[in-house]
Protein backbone atom coordinates (compact mmCIF):
# COMPACT_ATOMS: atom_id res chain seq x y z
CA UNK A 1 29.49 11.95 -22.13
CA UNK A 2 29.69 15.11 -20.16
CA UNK A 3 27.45 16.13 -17.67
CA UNK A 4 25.43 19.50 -17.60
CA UNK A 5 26.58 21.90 -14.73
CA UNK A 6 23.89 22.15 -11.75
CA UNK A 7 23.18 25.93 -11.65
CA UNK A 8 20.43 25.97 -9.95
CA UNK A 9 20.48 27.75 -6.49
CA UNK A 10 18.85 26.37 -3.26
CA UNK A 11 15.70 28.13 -2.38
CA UNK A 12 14.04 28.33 1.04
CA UNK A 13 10.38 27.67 1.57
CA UNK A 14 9.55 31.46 0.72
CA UNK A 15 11.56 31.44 -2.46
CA UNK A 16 9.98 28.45 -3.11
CA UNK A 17 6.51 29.91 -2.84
CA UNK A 18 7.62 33.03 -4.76
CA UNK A 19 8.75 31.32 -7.79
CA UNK A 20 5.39 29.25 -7.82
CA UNK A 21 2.84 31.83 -7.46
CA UNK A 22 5.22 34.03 -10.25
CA UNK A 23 4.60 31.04 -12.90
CA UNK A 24 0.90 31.87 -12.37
CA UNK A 25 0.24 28.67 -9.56
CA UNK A 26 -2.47 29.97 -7.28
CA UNK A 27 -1.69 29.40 -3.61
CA UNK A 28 -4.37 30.24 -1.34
CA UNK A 29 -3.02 29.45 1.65
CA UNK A 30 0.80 30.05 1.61
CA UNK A 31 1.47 28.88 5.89
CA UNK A 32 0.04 25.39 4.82
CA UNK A 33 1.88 25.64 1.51
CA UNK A 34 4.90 26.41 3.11
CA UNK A 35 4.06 23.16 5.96
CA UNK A 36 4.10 20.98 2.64
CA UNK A 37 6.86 21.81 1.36
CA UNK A 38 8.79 21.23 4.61
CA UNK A 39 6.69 17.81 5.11
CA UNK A 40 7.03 16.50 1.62
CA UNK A 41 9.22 18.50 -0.37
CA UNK A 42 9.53 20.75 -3.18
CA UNK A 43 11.01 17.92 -5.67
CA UNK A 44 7.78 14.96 -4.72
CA UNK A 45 4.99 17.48 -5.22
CA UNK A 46 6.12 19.06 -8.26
CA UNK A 47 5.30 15.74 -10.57
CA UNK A 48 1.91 16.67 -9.47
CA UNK A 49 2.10 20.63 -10.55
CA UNK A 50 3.63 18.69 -14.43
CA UNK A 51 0.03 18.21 -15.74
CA UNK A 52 -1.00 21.57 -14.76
CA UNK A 53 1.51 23.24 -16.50
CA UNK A 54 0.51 25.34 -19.44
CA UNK A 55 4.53 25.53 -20.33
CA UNK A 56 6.51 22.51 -19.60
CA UNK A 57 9.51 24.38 -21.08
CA UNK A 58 9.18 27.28 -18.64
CA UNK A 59 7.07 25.89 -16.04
CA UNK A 60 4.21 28.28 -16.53
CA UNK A 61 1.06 27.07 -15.13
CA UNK A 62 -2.76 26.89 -16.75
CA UNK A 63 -4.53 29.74 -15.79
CA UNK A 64 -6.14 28.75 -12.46
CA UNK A 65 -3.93 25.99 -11.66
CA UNK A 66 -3.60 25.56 -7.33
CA UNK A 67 -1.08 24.22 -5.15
CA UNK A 68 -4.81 22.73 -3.75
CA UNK A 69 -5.44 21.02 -7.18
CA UNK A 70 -1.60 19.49 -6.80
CA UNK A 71 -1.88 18.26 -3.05
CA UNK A 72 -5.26 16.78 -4.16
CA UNK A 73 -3.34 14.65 -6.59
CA UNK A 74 -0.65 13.76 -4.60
CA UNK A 75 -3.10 12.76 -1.52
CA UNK A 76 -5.14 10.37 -4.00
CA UNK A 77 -1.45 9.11 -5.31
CA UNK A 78 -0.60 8.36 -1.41
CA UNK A 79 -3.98 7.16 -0.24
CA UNK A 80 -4.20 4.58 -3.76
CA UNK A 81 -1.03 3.17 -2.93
CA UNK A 82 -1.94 2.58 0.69
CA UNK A 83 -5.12 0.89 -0.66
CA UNK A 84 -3.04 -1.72 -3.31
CA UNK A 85 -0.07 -2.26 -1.33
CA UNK A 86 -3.00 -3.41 1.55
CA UNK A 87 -4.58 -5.80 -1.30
CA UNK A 88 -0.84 -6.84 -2.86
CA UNK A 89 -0.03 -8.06 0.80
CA UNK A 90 -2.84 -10.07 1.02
CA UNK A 91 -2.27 -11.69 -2.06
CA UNK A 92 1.57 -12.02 -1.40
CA UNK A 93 0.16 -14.11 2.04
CA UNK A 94 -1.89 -16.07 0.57
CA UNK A 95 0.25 -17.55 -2.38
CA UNK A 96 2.60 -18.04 0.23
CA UNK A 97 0.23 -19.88 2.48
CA UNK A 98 -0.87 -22.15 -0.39
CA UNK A 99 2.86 -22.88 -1.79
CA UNK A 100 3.93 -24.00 1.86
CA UNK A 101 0.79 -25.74 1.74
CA UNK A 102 1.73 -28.34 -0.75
CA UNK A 103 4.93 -28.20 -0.89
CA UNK A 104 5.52 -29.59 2.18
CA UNK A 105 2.88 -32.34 1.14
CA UNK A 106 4.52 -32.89 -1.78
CA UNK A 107 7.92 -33.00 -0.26
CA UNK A 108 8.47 -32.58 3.28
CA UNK A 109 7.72 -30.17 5.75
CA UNK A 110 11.27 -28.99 5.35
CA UNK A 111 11.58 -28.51 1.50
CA UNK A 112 13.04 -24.99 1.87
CA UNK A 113 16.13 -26.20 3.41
CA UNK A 114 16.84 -28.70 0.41
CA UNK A 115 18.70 -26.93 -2.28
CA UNK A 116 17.44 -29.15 -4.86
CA UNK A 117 14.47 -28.07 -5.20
CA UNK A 118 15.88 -24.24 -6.24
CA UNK A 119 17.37 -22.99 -8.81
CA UNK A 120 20.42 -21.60 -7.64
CA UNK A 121 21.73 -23.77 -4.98
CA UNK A 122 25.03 -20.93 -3.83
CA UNK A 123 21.77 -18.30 -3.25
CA UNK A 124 19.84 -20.67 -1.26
CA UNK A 125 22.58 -21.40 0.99
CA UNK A 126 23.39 -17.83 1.22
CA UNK A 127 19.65 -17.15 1.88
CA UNK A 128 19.04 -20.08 4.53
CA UNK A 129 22.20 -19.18 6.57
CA UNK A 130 21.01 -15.29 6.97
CA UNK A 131 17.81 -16.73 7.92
CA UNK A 132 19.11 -19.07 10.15
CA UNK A 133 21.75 -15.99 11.68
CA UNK A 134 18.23 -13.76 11.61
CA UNK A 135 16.77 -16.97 14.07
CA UNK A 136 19.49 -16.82 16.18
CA UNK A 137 19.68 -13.20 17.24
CA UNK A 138 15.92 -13.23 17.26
CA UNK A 139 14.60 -12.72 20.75
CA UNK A 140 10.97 -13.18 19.60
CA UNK A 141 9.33 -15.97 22.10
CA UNK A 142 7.49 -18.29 19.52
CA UNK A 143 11.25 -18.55 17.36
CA UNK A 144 13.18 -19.20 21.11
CA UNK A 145 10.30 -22.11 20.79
CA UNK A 146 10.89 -23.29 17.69
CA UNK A 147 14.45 -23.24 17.90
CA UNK A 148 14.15 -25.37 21.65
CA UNK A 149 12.35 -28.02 19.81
């Protein structure tokens, strides 16, 4: 399969602004437009200027569409995954805290280091000794500790 040839030239921030506002986006404010584009790029925001394109073909915009409208979008996008990845951690920490819970009741309070009790015994070695490499260059006080007792 052959690939298409790239044609398209690089554009600075002014081009950039040019070729927006001549597909009919609406930029009120093109210093702050221009600060975005250097900030977060041309490429990220423009999955947020797809659903206010009239022509998806041509990439003419809906009559009153605003680079506003599109950094809206993109700074609810940004501030929702903020909010889940928060909540996802959480979660992550807790199953964790409950699986070392009773597993090592269950088994001992070193099951991870016992390959039978994984699935792929090569990848838990491989995964204990770049843990136990990690431990070693570690100059975090409460792993010096550990690794003293």
């Amino acid at each position: 399969m052959s690939k298409i040839q790239f044609s398209k030239p690089a554009l600075t921030y002014t081009e950039q602004i040019e070729q927006l506002v001549s597909r009919g986006l609406v930029i009120d404010n093109t210093e702050r437009a221009i600060h975005l584009l250097e900030s977060i790029s041309y490429y990220r925001l423009s999955g947020y200027w797809y659903p206010l394109l009239q022509d998806k073909e041509e990439h003419i915009f809906k009559q009153d569409s605003s680079f506003d409208t599109a950094f809206k979008m993109y700074s609810f996008d940004r501030a929702l995954r903020v909010l889940i990845i928060r909540e996802l951690e959480k979660i992550e920490v807790s199953v964790r805290a409950k699986m070392i819970y009773i597993l090592s009741h269950e088994y001992s309070p070193f099951w991870h280091l016992e390959n039978k009790y994984f699935k792929n015994p090569g990848f838990h070695n491989k995964t204990i000794e770049k843990l136990d490499n990690e431990c070693r260059r570690s100059s975090e006080e409460f792993i010096i500790k550990f690794r003293q007792k």
